[in-house]
C-alpha atoms as a PDB file:
ATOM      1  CA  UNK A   1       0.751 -25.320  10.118  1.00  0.00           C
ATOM      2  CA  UNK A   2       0.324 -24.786   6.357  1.00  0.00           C
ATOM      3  CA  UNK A   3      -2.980 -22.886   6.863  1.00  0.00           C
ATOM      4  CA  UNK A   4      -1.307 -20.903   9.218  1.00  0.00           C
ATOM      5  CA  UNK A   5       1.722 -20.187   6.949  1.00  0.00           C
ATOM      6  CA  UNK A   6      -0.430 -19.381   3.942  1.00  0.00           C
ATOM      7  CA  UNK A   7      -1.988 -16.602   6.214  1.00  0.00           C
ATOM      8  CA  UNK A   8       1.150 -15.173   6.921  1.00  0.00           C
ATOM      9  CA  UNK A   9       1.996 -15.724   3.399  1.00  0.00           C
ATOM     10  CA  UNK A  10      -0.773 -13.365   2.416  1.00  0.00           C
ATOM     11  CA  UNK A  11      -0.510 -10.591   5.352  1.00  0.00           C
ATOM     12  CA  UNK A  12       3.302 -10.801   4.322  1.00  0.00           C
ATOM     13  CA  UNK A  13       2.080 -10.331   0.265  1.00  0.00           C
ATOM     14  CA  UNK A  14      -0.490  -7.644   1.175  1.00  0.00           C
ATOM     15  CA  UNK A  15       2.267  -5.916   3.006  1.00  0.00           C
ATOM     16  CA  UNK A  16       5.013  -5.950   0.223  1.00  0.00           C
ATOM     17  CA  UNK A  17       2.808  -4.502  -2.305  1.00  0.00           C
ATOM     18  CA  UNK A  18       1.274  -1.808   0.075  1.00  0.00           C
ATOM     19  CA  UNK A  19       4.616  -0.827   1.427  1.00  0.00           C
ATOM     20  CA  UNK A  20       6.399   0.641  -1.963  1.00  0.00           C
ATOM     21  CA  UNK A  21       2.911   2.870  -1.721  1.00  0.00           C
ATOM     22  CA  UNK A  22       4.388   4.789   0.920  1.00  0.00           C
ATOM     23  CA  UNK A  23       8.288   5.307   0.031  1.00  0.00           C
ATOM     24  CA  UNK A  24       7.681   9.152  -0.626  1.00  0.00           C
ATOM     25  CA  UNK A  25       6.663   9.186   3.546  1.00  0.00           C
ATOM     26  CA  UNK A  26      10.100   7.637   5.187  1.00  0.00           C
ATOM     27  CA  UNK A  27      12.130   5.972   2.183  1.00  0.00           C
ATOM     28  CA  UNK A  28      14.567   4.569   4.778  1.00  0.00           C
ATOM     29  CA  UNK A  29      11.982   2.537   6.843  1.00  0.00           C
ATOM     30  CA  UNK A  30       9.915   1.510   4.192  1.00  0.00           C
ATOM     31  CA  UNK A  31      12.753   0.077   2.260  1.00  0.00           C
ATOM     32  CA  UNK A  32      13.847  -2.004   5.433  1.00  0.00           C
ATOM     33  CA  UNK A  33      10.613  -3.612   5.749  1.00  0.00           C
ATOM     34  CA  UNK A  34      10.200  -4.274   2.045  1.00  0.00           C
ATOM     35  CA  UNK A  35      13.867  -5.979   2.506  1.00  0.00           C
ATOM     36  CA  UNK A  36      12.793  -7.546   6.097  1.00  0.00           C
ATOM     37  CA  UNK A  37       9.422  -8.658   4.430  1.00  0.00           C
ATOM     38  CA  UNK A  38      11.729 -10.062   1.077  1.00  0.00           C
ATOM     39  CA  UNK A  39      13.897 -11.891   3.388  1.00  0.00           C
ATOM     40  CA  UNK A  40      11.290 -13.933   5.469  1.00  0.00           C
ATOM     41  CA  UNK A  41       8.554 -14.704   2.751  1.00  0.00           C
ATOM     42  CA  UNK A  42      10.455 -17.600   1.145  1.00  0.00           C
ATOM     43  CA  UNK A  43      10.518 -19.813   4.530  1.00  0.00           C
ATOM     44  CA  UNK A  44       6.827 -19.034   4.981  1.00  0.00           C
ATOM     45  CA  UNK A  45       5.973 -19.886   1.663  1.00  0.00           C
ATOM     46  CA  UNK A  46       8.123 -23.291   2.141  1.00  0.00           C
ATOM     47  CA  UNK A  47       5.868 -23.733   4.898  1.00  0.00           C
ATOM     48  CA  UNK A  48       2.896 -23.019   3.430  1.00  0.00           C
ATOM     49  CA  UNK A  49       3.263 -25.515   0.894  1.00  0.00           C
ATOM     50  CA  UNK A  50       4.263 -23.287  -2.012  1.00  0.00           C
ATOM     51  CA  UNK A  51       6.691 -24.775  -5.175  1.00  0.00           C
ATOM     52  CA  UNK A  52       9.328 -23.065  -5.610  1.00  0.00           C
ATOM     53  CA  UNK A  53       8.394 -22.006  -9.178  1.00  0.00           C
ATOM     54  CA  UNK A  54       4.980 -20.672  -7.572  1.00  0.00           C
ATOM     55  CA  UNK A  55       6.815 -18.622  -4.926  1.00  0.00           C
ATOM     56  CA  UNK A  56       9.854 -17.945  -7.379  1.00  0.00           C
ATOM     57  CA  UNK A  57       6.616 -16.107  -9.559  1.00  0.00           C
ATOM     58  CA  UNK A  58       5.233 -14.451  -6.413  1.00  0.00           C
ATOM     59  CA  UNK A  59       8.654 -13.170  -4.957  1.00  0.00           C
ATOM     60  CA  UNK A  60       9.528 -11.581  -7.977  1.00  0.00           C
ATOM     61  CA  UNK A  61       6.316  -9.959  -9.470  1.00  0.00           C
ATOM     62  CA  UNK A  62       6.265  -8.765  -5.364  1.00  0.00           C
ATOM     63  CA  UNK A  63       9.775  -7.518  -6.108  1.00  0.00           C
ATOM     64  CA  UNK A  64       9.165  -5.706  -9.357  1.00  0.00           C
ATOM     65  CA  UNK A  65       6.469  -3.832  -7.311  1.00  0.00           C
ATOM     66  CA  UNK A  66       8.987  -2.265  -5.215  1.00  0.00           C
ATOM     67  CA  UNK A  67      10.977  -1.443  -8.514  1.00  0.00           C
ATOM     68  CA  UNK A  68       8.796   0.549  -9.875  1.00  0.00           C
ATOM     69  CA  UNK A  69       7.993   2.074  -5.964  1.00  0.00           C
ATOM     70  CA  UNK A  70      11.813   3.158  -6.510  1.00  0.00           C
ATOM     71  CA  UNK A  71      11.354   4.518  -9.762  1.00  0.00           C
ATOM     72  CA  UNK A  72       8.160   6.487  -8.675  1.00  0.00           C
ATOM     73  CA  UNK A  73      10.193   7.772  -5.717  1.00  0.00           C
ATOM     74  CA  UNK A  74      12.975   8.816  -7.649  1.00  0.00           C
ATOM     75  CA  UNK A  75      10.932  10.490 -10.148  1.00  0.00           C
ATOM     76  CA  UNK A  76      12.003  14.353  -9.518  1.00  0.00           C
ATOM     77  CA  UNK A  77      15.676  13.770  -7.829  1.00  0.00           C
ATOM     78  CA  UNK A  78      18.884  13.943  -9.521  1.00  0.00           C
ATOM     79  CA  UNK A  79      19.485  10.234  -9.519  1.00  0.00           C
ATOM     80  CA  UNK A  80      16.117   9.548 -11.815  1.00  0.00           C
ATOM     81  CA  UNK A  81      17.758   8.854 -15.035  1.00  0.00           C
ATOM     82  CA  UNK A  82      20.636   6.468 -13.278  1.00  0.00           C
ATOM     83  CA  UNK A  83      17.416   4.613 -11.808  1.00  0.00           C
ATOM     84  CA  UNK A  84      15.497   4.312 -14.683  1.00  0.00           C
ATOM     85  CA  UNK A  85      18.390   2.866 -16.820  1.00  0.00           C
ATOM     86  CA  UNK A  86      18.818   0.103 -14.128  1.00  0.00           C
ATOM     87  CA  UNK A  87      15.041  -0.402 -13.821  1.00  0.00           C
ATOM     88  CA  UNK A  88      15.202  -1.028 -17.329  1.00  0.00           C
ATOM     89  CA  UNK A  89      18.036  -3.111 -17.383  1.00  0.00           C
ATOM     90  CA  UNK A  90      16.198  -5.572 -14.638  1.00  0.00           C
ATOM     91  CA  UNK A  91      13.416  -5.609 -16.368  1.00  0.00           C
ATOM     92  CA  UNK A  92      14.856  -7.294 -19.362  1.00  0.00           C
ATOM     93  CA  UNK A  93      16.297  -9.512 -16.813  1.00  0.00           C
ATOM     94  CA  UNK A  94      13.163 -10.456 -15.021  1.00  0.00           C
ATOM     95  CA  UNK A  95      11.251 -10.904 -18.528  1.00  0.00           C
ATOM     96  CA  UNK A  96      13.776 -13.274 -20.124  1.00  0.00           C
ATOM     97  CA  UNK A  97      13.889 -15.403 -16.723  1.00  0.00           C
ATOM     98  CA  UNK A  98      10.620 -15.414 -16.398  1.00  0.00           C
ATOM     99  CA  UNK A  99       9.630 -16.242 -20.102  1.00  0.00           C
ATOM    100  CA  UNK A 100      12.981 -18.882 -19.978  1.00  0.00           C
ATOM    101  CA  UNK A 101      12.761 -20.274 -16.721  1.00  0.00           C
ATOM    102  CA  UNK A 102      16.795 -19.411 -17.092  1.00  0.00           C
ATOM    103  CA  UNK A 103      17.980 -17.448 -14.014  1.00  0.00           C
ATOM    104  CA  UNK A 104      21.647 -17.304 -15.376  1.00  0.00           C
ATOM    105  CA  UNK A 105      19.859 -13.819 -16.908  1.00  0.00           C
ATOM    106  CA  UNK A 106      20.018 -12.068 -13.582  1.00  0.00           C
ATOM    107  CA  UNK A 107      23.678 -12.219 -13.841  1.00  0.00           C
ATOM    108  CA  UNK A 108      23.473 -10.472 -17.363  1.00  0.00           C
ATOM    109  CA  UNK A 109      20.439  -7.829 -16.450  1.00  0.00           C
ATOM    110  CA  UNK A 110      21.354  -8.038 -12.579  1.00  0.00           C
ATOM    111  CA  UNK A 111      19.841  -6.063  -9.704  1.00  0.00           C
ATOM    112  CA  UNK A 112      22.047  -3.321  -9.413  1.00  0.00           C
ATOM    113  CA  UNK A 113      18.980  -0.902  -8.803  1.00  0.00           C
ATOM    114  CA  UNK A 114      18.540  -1.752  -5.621  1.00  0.00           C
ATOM    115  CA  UNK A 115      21.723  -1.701  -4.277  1.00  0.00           C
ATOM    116  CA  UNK A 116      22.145   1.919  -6.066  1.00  0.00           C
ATOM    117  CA  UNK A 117      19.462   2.719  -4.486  1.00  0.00           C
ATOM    118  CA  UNK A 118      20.398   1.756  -0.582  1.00  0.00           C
ATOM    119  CA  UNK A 119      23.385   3.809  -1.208  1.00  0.00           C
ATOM    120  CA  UNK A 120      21.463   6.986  -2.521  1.00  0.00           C
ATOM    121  CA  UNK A 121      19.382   6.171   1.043  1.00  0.00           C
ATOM    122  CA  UNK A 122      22.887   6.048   3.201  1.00  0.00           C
ATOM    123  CA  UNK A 123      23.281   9.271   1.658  1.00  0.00           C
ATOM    124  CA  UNK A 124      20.196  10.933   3.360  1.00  0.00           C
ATOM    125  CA  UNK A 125      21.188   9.168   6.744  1.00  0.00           C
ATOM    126  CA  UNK A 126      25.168  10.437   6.236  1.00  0.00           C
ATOM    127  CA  UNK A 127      25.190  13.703   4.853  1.00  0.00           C
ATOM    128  CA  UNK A 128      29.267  13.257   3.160  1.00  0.00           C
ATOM    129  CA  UNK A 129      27.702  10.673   1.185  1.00  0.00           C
ATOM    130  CA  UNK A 130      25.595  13.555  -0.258  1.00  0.00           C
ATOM    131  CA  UNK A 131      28.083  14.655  -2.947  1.00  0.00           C
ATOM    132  CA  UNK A 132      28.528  11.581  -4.464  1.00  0.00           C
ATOM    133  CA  UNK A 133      25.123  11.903  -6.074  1.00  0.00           C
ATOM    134  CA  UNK A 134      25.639  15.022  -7.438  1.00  0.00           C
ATOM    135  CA  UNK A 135      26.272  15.084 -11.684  1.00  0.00           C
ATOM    136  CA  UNK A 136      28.922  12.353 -12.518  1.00  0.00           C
ATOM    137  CA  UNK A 137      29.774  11.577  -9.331  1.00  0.00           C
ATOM    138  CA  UNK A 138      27.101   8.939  -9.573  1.00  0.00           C
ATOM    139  CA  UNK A 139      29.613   6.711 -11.390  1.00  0.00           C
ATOM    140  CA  UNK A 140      31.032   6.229  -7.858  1.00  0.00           C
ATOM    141  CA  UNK A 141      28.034   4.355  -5.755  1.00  0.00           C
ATOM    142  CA  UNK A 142      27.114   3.019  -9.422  1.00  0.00           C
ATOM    143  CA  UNK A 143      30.377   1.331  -9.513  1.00  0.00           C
ATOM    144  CA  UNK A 144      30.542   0.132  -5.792  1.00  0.00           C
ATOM    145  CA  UNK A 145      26.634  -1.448  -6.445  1.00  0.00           C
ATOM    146  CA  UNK A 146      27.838  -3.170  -9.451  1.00  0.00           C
ATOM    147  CA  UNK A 147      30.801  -4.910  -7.525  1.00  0.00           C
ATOM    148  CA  UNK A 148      27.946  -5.611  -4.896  1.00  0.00           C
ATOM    149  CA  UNK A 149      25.559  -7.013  -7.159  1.00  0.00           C
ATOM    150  CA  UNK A 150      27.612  -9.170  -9.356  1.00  0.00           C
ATOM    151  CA  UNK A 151      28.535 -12.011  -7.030  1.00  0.00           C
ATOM    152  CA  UNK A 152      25.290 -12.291  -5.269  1.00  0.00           C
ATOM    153  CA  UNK A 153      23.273 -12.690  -8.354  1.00  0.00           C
ATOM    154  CA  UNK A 154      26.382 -15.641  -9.907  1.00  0.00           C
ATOM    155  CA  UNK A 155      25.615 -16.954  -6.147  1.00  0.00           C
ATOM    156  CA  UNK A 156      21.872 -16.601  -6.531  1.00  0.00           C
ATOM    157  CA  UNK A 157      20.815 -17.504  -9.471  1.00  0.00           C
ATOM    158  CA  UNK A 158      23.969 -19.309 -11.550  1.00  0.00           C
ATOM    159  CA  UNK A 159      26.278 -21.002  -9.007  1.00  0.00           C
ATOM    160  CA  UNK A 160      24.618 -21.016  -6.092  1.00  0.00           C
ATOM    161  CA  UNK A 161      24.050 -23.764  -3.270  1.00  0.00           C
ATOM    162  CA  UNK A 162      19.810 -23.660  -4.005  1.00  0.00           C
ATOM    163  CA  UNK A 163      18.477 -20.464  -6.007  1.00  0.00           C
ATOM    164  CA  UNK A 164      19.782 -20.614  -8.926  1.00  0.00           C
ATOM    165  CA  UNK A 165      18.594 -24.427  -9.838  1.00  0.00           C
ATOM    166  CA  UNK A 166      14.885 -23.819  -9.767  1.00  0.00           C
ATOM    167  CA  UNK A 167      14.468 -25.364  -6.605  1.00  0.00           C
ATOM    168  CA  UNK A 168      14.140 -24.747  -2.730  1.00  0.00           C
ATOM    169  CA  UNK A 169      17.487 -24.346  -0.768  1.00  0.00           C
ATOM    170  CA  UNK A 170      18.607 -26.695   1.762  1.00  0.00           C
ATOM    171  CA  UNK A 171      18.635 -24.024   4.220  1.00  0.00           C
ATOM    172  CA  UNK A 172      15.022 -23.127   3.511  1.00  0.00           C
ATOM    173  CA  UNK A 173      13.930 -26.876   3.801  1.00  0.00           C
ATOM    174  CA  UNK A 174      15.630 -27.536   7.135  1.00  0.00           C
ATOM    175  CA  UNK A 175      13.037 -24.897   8.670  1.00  0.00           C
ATOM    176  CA  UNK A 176      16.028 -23.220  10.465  1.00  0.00           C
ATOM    177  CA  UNK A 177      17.570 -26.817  11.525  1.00  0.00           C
ATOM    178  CA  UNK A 178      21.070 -25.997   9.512  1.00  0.00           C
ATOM    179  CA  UNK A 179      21.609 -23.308  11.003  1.00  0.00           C
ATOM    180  CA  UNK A 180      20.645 -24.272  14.786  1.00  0.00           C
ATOM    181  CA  UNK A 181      23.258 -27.153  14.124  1.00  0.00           C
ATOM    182  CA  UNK A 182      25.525 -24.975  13.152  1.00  0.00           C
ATOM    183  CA  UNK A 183      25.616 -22.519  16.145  1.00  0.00           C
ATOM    184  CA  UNK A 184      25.401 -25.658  18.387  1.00  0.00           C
END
């Protein structure tokens, strides 16, 4: 099983840091796989025998990837300087976590670039949304992904019931089990 897992491990890897390659092709799709792919990875790598620390390491350097993917994509549209100021500001985040081992950082540099970011991509998929990414109405889906952002990262990496205390959720260890007992 953990041979097994580490191969899926790897095709899952190979595919996170390929994806982001491709944004500029179908942003929407690409994004939902890289989000899919971010989802799934951390039971596989449970599986596969990984520490948390080791997959903590993976997950986000994988993660940073797509941040810059975002960045690149964003390059030449209006929303590019909104971007890179959030890039920015998760970058200091990831650097002092991972040169602290302190996640209670996200919460002060927090991940508000991606959420800005799905937003801008609802926008292309619901044309009304357009507007709001025109000059300073960016201050609208910029507020709306803070308020997003804020509470998952307290519940991810401060408060939370597994990520934020440097070690694998219950959830993740049950293999699914939790949440079979639950719907039963």
């Amino acid at each position: 099983m953990k041979r097994y897992s580490l191969l899926v491990l790897i095709i899952i890897g190979i595919s996170r840091f390929i994806a982001p390659l491709f944004l500029a092709l179908n942003p929407i799709g690409i994004y939902l796989i890289c989000a899919f792919l971010d989802i799934v990875d951390g039971q596989v790598a449970y599986q596969a025998g990984f520490s948390f620390r080791r997959y903590s390491l993976y997950d986000k350097l994988l993660d940073y990837w797509l941040y810059i993917g975002i960045v690149l994509f964003c390059y030449q549209l209006s929303i590019f300087p909104v971007i890179f100021i959030l890039f920015i500001i998760r970058s200091v985040g990831q650097f002092l976590v991972e040169f602290t081992r302190k996640e209670k950082y996200f919460l002060y540099f927090p991940n508000i670039l991606e959420r800005f970011f799905v937003f801008y991509l609802l926008s292309l998929i619901y044309q009304p949304l357009a507007y709001l990414f025109i000059g300073n109405n960016q201050i609208i889906p910029l507020t709306i992904s803070i308020f997003i952002t804020l509470p998952h990262e307290y519940l991810f990496h401060v408060n939370g019931p597994g990520y934020g205390h440097g070690s694998w959720s219950s959830s993740i260890k049950s293999k699914g089990q939790l949440i079979k007992k639950n719907v039963e």
